[in-house]
PDB file of N, CA and C in Angstrom:
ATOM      1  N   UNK A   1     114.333 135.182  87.547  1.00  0.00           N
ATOM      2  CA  UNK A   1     115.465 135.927  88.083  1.00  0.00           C
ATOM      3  C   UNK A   1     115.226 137.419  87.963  1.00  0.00           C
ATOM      4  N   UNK A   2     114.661 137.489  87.048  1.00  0.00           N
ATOM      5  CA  UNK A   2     114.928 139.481  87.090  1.00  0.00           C
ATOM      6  C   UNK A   2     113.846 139.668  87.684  1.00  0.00           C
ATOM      7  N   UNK A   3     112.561 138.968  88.214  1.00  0.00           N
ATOM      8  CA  UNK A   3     111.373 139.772  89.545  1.00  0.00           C
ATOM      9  C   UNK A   3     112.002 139.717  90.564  1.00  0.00           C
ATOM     10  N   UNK A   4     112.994 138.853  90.517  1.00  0.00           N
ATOM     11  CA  UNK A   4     113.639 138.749  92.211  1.00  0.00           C
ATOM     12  C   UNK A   4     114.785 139.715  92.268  1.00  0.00           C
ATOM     13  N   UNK A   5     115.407 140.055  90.674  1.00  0.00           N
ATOM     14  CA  UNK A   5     116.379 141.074  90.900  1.00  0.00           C
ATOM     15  C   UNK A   5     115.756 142.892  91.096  1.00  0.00           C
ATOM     16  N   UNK A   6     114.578 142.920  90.390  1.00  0.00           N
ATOM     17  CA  UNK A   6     113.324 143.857  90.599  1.00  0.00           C
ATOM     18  C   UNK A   6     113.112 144.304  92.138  1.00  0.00           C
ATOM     19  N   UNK A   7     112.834 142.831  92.747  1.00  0.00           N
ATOM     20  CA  UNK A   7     112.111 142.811  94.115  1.00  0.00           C
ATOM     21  C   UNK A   7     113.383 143.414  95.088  1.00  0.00           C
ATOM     22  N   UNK A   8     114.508 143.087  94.727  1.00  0.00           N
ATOM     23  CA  UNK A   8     116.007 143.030  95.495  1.00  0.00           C
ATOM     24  C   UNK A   8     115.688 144.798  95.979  1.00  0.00           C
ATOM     25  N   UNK A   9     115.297 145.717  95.210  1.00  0.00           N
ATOM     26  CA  UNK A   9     115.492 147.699  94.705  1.00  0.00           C
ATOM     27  C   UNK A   9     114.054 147.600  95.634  1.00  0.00           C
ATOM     28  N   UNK A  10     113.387 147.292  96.304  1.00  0.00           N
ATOM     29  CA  UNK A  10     112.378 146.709  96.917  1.00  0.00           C
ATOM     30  C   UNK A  10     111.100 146.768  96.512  1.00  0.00           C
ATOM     31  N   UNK A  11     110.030 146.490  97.144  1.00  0.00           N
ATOM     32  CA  UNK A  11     108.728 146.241  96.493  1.00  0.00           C
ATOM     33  C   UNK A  11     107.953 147.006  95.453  1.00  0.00           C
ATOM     34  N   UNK A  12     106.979 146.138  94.450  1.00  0.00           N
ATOM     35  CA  UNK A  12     106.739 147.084  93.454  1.00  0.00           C
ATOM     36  C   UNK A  12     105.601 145.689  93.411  1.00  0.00           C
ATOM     37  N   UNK A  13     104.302 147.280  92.447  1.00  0.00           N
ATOM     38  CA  UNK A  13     102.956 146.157  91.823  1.00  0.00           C
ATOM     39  C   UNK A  13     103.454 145.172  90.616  1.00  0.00           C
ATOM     40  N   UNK A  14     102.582 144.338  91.019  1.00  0.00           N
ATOM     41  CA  UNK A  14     102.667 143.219  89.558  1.00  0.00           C
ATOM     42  C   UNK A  14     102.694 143.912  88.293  1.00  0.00           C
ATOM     43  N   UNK A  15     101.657 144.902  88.179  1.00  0.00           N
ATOM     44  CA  UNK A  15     102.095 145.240  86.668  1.00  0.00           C
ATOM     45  C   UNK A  15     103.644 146.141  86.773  1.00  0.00           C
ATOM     46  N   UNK A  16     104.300 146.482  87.116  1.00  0.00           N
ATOM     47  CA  UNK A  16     105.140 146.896  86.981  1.00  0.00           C
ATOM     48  C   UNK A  16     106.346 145.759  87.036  1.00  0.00           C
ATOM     49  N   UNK A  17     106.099 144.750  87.565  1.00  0.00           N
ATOM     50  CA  UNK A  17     106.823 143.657  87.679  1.00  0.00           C
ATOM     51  C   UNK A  17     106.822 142.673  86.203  1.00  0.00           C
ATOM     52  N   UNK A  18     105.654 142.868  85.429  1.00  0.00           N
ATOM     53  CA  UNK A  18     105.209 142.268  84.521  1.00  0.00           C
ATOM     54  C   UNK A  18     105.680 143.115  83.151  1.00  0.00           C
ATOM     55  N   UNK A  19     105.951 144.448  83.086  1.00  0.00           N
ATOM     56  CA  UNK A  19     105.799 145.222  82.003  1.00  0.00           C
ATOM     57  C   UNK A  19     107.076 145.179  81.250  1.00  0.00           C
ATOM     58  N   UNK A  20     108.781 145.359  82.182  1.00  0.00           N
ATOM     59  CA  UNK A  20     109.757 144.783  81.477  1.00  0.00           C
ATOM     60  C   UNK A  20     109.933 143.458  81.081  1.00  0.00           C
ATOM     61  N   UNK A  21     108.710 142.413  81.165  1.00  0.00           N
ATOM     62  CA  UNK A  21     109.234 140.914  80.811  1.00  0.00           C
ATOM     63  C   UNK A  21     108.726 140.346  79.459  1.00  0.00           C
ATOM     64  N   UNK A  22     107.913 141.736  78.634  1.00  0.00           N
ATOM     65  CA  UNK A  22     107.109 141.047  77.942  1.00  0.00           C
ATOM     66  C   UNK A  22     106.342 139.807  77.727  1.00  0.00           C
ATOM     67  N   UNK A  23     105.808 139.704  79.470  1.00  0.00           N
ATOM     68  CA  UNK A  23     104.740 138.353  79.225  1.00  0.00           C
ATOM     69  C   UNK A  23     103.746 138.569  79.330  1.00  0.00           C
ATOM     70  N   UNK A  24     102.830 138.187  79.647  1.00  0.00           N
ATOM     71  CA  UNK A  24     101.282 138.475  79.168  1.00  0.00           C
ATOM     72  C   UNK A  24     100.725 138.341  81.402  1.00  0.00           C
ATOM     73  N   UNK A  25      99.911 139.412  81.442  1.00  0.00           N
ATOM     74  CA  UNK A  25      99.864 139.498  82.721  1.00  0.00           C
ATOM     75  C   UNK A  25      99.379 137.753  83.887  1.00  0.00           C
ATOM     76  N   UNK A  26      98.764 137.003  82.829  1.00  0.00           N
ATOM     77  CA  UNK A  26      98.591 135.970  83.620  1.00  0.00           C
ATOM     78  C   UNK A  26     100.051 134.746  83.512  1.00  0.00           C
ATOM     79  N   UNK A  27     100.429 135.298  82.985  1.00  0.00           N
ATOM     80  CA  UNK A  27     101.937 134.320  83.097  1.00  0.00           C
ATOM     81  C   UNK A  27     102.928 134.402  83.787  1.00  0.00           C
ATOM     82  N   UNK A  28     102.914 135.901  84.559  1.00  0.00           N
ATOM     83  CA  UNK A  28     103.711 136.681  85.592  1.00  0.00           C
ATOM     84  C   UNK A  28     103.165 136.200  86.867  1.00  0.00           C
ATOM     85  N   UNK A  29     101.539 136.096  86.619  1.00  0.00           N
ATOM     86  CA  UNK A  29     100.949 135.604  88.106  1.00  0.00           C
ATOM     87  C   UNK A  29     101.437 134.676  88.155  1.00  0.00           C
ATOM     88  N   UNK A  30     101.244 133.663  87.266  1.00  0.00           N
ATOM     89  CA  UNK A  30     101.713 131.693  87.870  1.00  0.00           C
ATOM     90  C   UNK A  30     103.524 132.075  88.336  1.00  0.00           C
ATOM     91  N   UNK A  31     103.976 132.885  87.506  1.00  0.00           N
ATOM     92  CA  UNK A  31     105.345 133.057  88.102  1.00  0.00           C
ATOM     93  C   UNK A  31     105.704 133.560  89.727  1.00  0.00           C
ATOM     94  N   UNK A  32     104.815 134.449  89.643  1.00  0.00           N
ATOM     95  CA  UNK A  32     104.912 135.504  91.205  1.00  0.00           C
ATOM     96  C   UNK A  32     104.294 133.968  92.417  1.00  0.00           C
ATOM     97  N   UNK A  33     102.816 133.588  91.823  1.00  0.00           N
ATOM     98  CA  UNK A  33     102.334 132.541  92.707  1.00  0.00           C
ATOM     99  C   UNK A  33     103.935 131.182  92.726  1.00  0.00           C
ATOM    100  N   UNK A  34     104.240 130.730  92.255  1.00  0.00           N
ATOM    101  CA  UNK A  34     105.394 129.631  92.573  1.00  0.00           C
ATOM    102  C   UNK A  34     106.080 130.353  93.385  1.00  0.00           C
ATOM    103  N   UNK A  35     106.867 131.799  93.240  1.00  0.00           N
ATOM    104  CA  UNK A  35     107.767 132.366  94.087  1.00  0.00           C
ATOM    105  C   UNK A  35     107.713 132.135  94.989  1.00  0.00           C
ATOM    106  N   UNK A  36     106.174 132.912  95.625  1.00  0.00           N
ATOM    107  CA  UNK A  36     105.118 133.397  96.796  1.00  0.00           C
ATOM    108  C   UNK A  36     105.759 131.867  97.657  1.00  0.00           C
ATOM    109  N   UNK A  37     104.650 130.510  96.685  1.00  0.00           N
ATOM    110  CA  UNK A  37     104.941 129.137  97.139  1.00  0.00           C
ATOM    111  C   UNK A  37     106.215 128.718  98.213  1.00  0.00           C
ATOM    112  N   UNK A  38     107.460 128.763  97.130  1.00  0.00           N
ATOM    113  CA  UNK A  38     108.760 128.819  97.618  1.00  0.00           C
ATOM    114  C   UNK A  38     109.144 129.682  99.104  1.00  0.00           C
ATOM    115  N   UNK A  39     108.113 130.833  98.728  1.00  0.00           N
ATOM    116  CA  UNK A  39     108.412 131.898 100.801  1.00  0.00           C
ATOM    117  C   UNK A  39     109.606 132.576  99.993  1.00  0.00           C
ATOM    118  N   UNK A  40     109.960 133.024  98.526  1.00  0.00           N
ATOM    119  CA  UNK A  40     110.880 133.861  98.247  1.00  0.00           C
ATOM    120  C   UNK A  40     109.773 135.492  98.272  1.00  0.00           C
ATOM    121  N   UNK A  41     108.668 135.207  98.218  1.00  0.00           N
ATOM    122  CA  UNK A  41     108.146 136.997  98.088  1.00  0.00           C
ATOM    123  C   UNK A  41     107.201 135.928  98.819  1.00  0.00           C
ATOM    124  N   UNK A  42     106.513 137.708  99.260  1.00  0.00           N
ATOM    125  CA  UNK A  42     105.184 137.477  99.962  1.00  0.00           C
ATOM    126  C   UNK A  42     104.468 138.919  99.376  1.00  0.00           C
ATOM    127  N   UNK A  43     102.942 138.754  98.882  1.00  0.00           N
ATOM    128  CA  UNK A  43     102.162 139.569  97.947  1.00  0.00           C
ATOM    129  C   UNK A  43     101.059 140.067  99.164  1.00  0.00           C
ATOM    130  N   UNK A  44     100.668 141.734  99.192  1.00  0.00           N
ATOM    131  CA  UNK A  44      99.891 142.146  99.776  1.00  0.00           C
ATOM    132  C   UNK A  44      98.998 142.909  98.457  1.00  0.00           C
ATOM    133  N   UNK A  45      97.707 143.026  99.191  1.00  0.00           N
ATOM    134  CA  UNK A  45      96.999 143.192  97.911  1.00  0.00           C
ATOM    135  C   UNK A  45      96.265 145.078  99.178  1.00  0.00           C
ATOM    136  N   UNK A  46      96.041 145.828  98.251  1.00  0.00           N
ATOM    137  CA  UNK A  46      95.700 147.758  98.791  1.00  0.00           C
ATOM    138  C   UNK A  46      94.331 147.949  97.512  1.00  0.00           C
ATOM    139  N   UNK A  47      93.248 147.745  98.009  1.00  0.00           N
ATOM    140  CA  UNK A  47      92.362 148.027  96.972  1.00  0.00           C
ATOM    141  C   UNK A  47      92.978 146.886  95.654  1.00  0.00           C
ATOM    142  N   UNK A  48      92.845 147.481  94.685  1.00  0.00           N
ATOM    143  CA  UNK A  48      92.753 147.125  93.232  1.00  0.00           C
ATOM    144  C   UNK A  48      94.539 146.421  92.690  1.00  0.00           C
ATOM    145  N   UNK A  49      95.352 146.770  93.486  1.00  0.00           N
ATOM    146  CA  UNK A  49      96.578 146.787  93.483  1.00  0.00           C
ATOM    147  C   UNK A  49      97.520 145.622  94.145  1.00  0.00           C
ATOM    148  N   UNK A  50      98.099 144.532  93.475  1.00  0.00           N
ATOM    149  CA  UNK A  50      98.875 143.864  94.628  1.00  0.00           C
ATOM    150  C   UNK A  50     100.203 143.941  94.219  1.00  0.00           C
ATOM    151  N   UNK A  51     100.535 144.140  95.709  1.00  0.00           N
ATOM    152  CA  UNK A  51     102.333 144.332  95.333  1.00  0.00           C
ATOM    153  C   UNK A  51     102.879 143.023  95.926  1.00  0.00           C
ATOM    154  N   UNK A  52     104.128 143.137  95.791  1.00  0.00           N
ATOM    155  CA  UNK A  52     105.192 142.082  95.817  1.00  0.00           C
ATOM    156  C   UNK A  52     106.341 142.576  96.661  1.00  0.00           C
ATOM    157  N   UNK A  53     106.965 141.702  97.122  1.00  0.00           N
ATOM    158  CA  UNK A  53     107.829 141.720  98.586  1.00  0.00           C
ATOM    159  C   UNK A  53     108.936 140.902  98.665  1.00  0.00           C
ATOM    160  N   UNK A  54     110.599 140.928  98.239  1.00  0.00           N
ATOM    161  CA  UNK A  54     111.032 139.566  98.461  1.00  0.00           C
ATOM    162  C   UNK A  54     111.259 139.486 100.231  1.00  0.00           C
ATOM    163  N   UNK A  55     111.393 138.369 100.265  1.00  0.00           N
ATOM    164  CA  UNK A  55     111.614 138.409 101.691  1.00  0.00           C
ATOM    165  C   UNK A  55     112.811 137.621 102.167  1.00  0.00           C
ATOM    166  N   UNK A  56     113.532 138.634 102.688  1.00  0.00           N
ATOM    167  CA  UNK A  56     115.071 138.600 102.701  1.00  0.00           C
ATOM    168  C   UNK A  56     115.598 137.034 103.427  1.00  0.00           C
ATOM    169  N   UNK A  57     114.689 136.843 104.858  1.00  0.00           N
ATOM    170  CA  UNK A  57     115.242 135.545 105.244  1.00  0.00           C
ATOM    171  C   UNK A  57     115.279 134.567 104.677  1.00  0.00           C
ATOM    172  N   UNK A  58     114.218 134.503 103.558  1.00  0.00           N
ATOM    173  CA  UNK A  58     113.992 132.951 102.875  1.00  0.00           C
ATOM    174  C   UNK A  58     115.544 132.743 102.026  1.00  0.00           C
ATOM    175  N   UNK A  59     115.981 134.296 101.686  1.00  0.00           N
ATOM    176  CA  UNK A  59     117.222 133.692 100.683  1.00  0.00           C
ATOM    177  C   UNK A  59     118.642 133.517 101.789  1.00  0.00           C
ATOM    178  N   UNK A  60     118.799 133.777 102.902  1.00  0.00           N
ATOM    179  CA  UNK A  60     119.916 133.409 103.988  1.00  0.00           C
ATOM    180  C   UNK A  60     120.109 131.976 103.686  1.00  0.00           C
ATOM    181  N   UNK A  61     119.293 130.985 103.392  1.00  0.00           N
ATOM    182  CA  UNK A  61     119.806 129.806 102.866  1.00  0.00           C
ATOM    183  C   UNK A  61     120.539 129.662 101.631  1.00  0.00           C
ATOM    184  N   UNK A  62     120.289 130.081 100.942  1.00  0.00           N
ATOM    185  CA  UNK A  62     121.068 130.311  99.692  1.00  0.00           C
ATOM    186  C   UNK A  62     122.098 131.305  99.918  1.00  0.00           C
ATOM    187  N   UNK A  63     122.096 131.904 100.144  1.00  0.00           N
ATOM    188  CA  UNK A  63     123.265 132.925 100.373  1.00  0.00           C
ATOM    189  C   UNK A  63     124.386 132.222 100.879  1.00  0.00           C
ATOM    190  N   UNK A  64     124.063 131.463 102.107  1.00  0.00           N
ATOM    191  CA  UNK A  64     125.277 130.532 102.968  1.00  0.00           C
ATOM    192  C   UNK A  64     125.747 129.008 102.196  1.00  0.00           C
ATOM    193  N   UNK A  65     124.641 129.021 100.869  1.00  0.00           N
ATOM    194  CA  UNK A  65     125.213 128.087 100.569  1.00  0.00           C
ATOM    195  C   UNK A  65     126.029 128.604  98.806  1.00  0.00           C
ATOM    196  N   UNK A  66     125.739 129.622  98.411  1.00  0.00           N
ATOM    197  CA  UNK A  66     126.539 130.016  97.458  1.00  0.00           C
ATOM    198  C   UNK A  66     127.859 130.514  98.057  1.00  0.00           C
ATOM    199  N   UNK A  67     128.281 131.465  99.001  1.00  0.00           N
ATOM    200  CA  UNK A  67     129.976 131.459 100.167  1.00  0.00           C
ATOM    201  C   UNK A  67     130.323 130.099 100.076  1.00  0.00           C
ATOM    202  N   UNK A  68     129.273 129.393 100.638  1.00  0.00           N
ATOM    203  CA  UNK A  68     130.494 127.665 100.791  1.00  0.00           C
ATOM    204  C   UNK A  68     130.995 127.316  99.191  1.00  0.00           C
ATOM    205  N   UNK A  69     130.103 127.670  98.324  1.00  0.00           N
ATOM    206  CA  UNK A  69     130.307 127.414  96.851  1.00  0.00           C
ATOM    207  C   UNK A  69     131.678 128.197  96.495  1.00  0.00           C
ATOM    208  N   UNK A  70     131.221 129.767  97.095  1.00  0.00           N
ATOM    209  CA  UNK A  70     132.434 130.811  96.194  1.00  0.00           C
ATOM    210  C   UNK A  70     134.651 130.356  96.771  1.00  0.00           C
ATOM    211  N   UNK A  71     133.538 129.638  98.275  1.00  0.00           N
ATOM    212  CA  UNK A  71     134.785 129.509  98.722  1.00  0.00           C
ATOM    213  C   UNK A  71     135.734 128.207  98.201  1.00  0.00           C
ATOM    214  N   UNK A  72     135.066 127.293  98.102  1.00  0.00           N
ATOM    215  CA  UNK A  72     135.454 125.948  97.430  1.00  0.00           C
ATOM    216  C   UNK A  72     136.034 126.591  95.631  1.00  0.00           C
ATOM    217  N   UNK A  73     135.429 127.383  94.935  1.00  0.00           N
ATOM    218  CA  UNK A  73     135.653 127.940  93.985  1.00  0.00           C
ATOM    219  C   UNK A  73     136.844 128.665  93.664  1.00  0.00           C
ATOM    220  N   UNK A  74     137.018 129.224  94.812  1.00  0.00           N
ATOM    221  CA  UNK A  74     138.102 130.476  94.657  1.00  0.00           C
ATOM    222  C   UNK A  74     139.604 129.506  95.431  1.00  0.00           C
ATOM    223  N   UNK A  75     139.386 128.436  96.400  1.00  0.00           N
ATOM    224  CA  UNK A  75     140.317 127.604  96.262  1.00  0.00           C
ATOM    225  C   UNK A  75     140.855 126.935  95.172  1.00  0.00           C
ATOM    226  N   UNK A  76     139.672 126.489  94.219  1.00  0.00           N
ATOM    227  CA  UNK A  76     140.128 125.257  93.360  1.00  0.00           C
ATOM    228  C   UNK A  76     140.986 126.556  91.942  1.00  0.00           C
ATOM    229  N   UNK A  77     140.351 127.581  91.639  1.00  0.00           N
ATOM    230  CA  UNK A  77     141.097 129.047  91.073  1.00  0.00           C
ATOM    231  C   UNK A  77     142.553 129.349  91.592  1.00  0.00           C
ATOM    232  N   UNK A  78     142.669 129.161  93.027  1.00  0.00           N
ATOM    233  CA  UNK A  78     144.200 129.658  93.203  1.00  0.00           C
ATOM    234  C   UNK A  78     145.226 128.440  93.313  1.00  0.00           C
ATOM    235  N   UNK A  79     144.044 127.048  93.356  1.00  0.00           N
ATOM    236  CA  UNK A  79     145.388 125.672  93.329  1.00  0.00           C
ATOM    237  C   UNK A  79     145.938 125.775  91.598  1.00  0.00           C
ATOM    238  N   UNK A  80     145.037 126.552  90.659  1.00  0.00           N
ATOM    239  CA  UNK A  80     145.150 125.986  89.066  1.00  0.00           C
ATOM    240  C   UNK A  80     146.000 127.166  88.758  1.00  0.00           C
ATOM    241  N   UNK A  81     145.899 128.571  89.461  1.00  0.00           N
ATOM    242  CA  UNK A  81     146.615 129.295  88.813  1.00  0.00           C
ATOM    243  C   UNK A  81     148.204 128.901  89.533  1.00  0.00           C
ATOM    244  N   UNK A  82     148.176 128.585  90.450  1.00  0.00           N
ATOM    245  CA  UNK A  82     149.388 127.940  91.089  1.00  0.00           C
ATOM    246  C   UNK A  82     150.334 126.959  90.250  1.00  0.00           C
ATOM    247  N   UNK A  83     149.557 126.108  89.917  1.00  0.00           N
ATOM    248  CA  UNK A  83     149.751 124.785  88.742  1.00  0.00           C
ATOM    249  C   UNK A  83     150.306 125.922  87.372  1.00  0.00           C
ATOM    250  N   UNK A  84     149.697 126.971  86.731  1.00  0.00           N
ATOM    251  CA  UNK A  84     149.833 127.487  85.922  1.00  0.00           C
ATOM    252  C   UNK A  84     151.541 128.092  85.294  1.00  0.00           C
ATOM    253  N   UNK A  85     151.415 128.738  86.769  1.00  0.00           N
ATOM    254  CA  UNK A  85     152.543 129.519  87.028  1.00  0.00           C
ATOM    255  C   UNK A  85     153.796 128.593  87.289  1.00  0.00           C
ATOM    256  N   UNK A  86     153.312 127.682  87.801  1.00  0.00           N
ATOM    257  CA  UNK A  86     154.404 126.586  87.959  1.00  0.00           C
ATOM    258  C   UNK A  86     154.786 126.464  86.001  1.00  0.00           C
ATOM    259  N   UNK A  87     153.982 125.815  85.544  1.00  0.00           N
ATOM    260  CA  UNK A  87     154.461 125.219  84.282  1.00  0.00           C
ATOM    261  C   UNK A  87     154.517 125.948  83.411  1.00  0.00           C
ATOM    262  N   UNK A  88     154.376 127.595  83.573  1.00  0.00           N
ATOM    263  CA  UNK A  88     155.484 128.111  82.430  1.00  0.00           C
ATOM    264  C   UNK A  88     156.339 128.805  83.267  1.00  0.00           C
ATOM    265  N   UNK A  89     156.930 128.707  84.324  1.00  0.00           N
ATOM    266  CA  UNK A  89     158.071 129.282  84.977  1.00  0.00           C
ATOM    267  C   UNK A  89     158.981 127.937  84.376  1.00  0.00           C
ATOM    268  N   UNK A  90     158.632 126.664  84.479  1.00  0.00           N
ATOM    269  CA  UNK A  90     159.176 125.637  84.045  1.00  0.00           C
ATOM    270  C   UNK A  90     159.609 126.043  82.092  1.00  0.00           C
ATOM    271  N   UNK A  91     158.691 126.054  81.514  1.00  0.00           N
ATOM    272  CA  UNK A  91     158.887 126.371  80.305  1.00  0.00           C
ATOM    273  C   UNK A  91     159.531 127.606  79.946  1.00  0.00           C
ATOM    274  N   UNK A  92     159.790 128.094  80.933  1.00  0.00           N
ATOM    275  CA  UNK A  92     160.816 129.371  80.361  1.00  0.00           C
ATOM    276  C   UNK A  92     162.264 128.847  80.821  1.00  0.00           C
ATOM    277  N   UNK A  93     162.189 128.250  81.500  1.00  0.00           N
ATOM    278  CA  UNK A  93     163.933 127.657  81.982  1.00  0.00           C
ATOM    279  C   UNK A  93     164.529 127.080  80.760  1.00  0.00           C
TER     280      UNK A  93
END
């Protein structure tokens, strides 16, 4: 979560991706490589240097499916505070 929250402020090299996580630089790769896998980043390599990329369409699936989430959420929040308000308007009578 935090290379992808990193990647969000946009692209940056692996070691810089690696240096707030305190992991050891080959443990960031297997991390960045699964991402890559998934089509959440895509890695270009400039000489000696490879950077990192998230790439915005891959998360439009998730995005449309966390709204259907927030929305089902924020219903089942205003049926309970509803319920709430009901039963101490009751308890104050």
């Amino acid at each position: 979560r935090a290379i992808l929250t990193r990647l969000a402020a946009g692209p940056a090299p692996v070691t810089q991706l690696a240096a707030p996580t305190g992991l050891r630089l080959p443990t960031v790769m297997r991390h960045l490589a699964v991402l890559e896998e998934a089509g959440l980043i895509a890695t270009s390599k400039d000489g000696r240097v490879r950077s990192c990329a998230i790439v915005p369409e891959a998360l439009a699936p998730i995005r449309t499916w966390l709204d259907e989430q927030r929305a089902i959420w924020e219903s089942r929040l205003d049926r309970l505070e509803d319920y709430v308000t009901k039963l101490m308007e009751e308890r104050a009578k």
